[in-house]
Protein backbone atom coordinates (compact mmCIF):
# COMPACT_ATOMS: atom_id res chain seq x y z
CA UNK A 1 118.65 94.75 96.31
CA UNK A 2 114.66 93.61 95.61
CA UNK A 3 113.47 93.25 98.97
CA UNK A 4 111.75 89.28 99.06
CA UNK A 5 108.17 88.79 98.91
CA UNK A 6 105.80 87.75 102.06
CA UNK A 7 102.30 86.44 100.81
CA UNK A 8 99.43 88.14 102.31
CA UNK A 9 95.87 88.02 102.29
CA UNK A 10 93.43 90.89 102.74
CA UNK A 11 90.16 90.55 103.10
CA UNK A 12 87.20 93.46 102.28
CA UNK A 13 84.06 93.52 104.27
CA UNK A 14 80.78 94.85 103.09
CA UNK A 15 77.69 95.40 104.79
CA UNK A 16 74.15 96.70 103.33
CA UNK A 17 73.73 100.31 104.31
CA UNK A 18 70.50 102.94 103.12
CA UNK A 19 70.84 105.31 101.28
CA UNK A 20 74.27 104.64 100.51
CA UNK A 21 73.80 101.57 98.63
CA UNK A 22 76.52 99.68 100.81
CA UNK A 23 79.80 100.20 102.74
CA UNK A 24 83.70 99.09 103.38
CA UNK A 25 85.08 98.54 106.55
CA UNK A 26 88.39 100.06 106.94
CA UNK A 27 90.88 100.04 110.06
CA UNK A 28 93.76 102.80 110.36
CA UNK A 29 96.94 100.84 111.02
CA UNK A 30 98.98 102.29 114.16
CA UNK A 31 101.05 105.42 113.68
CA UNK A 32 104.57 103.31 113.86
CA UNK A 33 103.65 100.61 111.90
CA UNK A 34 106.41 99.65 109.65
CA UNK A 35 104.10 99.44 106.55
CA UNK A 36 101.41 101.39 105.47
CA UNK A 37 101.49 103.44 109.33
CA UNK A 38 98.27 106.18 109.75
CA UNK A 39 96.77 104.88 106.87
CA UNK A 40 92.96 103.00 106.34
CA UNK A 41 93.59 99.58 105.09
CA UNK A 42 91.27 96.54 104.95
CA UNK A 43 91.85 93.56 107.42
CA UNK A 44 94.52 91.61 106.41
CA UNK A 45 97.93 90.11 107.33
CA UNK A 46 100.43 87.34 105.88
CA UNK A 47 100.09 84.05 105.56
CA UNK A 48 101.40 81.20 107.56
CA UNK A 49 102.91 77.95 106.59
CA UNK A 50 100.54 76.28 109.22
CA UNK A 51 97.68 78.11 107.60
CA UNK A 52 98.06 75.38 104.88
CA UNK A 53 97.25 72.29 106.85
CA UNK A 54 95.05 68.86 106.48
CA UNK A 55 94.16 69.02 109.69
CA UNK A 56 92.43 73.02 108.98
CA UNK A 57 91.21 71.61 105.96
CA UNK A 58 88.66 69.45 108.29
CA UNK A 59 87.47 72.47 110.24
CA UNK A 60 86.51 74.43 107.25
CA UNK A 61 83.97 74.34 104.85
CA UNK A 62 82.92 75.55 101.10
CA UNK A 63 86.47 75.59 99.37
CA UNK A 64 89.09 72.64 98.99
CA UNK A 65 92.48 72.42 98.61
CA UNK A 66 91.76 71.88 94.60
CA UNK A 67 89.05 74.84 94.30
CA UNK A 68 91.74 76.86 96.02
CA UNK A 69 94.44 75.95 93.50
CA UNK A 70 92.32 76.61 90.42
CA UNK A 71 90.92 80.01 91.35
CA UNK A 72 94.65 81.32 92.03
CA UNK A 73 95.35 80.03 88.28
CA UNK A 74 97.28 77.10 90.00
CA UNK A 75 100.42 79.66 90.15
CA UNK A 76 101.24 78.29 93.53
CA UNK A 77 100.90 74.91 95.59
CA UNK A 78 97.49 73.87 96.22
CA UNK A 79 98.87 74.11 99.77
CA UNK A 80 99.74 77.60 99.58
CA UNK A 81 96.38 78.60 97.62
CA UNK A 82 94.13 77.17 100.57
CA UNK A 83 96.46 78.67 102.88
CA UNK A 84 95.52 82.15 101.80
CA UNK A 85 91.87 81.32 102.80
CA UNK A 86 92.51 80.24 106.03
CA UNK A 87 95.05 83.31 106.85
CA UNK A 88 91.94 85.58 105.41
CA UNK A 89 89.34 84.08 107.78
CA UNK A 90 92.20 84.21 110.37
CA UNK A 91 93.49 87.59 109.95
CA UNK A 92 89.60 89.50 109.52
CA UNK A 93 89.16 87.54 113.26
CA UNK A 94 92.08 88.98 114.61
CA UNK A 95 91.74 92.51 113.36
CA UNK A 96 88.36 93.09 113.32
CA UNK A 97 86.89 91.12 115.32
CA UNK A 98 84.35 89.12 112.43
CA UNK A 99 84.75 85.23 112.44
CA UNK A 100 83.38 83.55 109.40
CA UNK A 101 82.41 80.27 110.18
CA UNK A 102 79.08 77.85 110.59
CA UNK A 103 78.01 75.88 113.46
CA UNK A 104 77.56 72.24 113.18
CA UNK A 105 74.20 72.67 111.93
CA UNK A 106 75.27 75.07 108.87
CA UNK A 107 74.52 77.91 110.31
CA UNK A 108 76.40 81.21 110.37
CA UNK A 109 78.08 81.85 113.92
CA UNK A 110 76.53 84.86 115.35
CA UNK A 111 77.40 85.61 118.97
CA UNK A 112 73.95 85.15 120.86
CA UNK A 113 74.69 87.01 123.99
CA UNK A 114 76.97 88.82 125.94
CA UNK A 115 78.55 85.75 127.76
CA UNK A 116 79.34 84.46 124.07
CA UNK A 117 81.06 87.90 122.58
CA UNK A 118 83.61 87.45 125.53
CA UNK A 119 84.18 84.11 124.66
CA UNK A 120 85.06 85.26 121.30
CA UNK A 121 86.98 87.93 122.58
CA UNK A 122 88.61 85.86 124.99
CA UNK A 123 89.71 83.90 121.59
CA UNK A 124 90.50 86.95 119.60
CA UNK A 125 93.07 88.36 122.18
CA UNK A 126 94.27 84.66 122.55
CA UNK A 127 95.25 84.12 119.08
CA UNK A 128 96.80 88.04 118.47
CA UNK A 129 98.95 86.60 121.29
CA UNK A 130 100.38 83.49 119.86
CA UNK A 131 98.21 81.59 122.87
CA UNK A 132 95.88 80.03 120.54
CA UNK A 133 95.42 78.85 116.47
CA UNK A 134 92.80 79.35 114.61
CA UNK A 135 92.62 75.67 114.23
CA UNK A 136 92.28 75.09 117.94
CA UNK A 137 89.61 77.75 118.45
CA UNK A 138 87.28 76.13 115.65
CA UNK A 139 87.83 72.32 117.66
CA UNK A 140 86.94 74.12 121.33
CA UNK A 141 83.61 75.98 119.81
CA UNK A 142 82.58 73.30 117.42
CA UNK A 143 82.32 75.83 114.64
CA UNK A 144 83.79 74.96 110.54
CA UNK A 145 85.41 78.03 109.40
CA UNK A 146 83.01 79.31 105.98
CA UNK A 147 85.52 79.67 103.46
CA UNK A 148 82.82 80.18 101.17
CA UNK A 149 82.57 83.25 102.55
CA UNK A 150 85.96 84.19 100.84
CA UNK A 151 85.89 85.60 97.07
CA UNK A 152 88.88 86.34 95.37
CA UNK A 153 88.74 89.98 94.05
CA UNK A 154 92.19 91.37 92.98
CA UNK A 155 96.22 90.32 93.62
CA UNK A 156 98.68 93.31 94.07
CA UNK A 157 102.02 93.22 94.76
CA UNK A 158 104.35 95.67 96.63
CA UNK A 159 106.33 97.66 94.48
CA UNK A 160 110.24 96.50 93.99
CA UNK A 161 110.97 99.92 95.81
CA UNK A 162 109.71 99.20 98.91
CA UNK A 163 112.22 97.73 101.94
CA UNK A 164 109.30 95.54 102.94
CA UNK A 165 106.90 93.75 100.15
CA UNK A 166 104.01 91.82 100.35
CA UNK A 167 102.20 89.96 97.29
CA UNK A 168 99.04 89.98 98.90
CA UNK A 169 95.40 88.49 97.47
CA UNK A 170 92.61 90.11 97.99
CA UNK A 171 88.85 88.56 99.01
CA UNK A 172 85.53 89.89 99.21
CA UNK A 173 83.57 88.80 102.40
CA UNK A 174 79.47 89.88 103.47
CA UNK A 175 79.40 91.41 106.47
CA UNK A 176 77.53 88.41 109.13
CA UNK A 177 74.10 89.08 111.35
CA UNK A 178 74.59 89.27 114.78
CA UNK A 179 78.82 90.07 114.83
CA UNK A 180 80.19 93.67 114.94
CA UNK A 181 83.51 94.92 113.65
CA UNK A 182 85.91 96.90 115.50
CA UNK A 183 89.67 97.29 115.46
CA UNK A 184 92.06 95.50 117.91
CA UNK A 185 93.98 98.69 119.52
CA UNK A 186 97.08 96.93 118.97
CA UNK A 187 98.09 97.17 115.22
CA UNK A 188 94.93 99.46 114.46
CA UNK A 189 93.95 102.29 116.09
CA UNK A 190 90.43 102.64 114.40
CA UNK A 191 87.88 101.17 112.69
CA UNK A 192 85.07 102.75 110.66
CA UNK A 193 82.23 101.98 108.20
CA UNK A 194 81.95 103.95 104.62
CA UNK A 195 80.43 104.37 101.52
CA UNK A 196 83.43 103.71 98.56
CA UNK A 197 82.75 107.29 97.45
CA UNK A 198 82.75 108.81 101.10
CA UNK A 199 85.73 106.90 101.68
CA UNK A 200 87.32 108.47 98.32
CA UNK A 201 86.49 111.83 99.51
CA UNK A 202 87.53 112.18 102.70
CA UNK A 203 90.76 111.05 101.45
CA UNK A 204 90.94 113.95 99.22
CA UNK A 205 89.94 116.20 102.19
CA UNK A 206 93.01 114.81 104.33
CA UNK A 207 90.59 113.49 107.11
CA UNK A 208 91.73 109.96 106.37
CA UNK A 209 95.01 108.42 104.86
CA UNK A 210 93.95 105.55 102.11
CA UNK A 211 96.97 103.69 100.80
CA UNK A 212 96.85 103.28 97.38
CA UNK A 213 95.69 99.96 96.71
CA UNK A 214 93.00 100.66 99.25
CA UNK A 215 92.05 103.77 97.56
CA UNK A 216 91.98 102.12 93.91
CA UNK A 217 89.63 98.90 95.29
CA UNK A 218 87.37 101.75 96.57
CA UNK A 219 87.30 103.65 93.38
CA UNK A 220 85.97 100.42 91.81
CA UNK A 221 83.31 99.57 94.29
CA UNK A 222 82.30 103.38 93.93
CA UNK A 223 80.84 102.40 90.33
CA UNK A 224 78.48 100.13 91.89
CA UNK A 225 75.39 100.61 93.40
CA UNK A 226 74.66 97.37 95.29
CA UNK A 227 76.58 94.28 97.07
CA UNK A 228 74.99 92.44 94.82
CA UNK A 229 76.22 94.48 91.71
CA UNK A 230 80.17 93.69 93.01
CA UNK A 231 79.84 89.87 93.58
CA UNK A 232 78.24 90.03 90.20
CA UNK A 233 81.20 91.85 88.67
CA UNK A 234 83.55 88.47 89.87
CA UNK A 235 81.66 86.55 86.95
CA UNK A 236 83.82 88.39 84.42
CA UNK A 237 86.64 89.81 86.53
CA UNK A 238 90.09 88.69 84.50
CA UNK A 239 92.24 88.88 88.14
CA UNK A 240 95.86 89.84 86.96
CA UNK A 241 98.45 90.48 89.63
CA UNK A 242 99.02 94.20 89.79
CA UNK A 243 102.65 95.49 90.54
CA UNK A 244 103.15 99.64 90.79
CA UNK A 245 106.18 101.13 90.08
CA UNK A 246 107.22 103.62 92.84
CA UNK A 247 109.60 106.42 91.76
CA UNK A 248 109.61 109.98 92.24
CA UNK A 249 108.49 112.63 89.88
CA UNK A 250 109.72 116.61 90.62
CA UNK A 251 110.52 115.02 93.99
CA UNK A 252 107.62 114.10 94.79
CA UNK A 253 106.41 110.00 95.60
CA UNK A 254 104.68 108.48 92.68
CA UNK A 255 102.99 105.17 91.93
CA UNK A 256 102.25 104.59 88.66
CA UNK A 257 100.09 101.84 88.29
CA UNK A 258 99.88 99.27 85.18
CA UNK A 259 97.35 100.97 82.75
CA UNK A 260 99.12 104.67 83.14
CA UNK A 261 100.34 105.58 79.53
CA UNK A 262 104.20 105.65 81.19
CA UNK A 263 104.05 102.81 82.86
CA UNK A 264 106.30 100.77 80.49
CA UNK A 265 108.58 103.62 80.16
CA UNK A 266 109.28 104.11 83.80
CA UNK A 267 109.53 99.86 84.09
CA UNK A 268 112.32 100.21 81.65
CA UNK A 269 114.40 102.79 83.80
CA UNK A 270 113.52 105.68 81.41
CA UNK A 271 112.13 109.52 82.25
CA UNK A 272 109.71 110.90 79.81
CA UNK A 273 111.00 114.20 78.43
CA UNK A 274 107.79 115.95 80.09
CA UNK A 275 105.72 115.25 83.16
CA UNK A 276 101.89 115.24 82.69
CA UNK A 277 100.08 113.48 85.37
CA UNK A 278 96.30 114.27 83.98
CA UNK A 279 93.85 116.06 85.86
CA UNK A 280 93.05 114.89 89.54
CA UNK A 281 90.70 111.67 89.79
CA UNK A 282 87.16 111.31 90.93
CA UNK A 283 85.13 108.65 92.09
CA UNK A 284 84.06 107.75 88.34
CA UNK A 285 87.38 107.99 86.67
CA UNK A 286 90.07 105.45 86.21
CA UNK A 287 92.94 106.25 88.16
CA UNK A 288 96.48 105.52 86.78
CA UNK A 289 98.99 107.67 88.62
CA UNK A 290 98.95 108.42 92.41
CA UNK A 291 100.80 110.96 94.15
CA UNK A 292 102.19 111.64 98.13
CA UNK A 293 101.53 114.95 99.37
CA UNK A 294 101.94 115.63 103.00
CA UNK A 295 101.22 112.55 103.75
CA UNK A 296 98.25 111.61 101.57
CA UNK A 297 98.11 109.98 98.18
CA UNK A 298 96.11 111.84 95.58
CA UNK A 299 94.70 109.99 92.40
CA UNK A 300 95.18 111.15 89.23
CA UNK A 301 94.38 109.94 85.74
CA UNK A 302 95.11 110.55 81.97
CA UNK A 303 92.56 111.37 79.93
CA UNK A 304 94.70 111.96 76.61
């Protein structure tokens, strides 16, 4: 039995960093998570019905319920598009700490002093707790959550292997002046800042776990040398939702993603009469095929 889908909403933070160009902020999820436990993901979580409210909808600003609708290809309920804004600017708040909103005036919330950070804290524990919504926290500080701060960047969707799936959009955010990211010691353990291509590296050294569709995002930010060059990429991304097949290959874990040569052969049930899985992947190649060994997923690609 296909284990049902939970909508989700990740959301990738970039900051300006010399000489790298730029970097990712990545959290390690806690050790006995059900999904995705030891690895680095980005900040994300699923998506509440409340998340799709009127009454949210007049504490944000810079995307509607109809902007929401259209740039999800109006596959789901205006509702449920704007929802997955609100659950991003939710879920980055709760995990890492960053709130993207404006004050009354327009201006991006920056925590001014120590006495405000606690506040903020005070509201991050609150709402990891159940104490508090997001709606509520935006009345009491007199902030409108930036939604405009959101860009939709990719859609993947758990494979039908899994026990638990998620069908999860991902957004691009900047990181803001004056806020600093850190993970909640709850359901992450860690937080740290890298380049895509140190990120991609230390993977393949086994000092950090990426899950796969952290590791492909990653390999295509690693082909860019500025933020600017990414957000610019949007203009004439073609965002198709992305479903792996997970199988195993000479009993080993394999995720075969939608442009691998087998892909269609493996969706129809089928085992090619050889195994080639290409040559390993680097930060410049295109990978198709990924592969669990001890615990880490290693990219590979076909070149032929």
């Amino acid at each position: 039995m296909i284990a049902a889908l939970k909508k989700a909403t990740t959301v990738i933070l970039l900051r300006e960093c010399d000489p790298d160009g730029f970097e990712v902020f990545l959290l390690k999820r806690h050790e006995k998570s059900s999904f995705m436990g030891g690895n680095f993901v980005y900040p994300g979580g699923r998506v509440d019905r409340e998340d799709g409210s009127l009454e949210l909808c007049s504490h944000s600003r810079g995307t509607t319920f109809e902007d929401a609708h259209r740039i999800l290809g109006r596959t789901l309920s205006s509702e449920e598009s704007f929802a997955h804004w609100i659950a991003g600017i939710r879920e980055i708040f709760e995990e890492s700490g960053i709130l993207l909103a404006y004050d009354l005036e327009g201006n991006p919330v920056r925590f001014k002093n120590e006495e405000e950070k606690q506040s903020f804290l005070y509201y991050r524990d609150s709402l990891q707790k159940g104490r508090i919504t997001i709606c509520k926290i935006a009345k009491e500080s007199n902030i409108l959550l930036a939604l405009d701060q959101l860009h939709y960047y990719a859609h993947w969707i758990t494979p039908e292997a899994r026990s638990e799936r998620f069908d999860t959009r991902f957004f691009l955010a900047r990181h803001p002046e004056g806020q600093e990211a850190s993970c909640d010691r709850k359901e992450t353990m860690e937080g740290i800042w890298l380049s895509p291509k140190r990120a991609l590296e230390e993977n393949l050294n086994r000092k950090i776990a990426l899950s796969p569709p952290t590791l492909k995002t990653l390999e295509e930010f690693s082909r860019f040398v500025t933020i600017e060059e990414v957000f610019d990429s949007l203009k004439e991304k073609d965002i198709r939702p992305i479903l792996p097949i997970l199988t195993k290959i000479s009993n080993e874990p394999t995720i075969l993603l939608p442009e691998d040569r087998e892909y269609e052969i493996f969706q129809r049930g089928e085992i090619p009469s050889s195994i080639n899985h290409g040559k390993p992947s680097r930060p410049n190649d295109n990978t198709t095929r990924l592969i669990l060994r001890e615990g880490i997923w290693y990219p590979c690609c076909r070149t032929s």
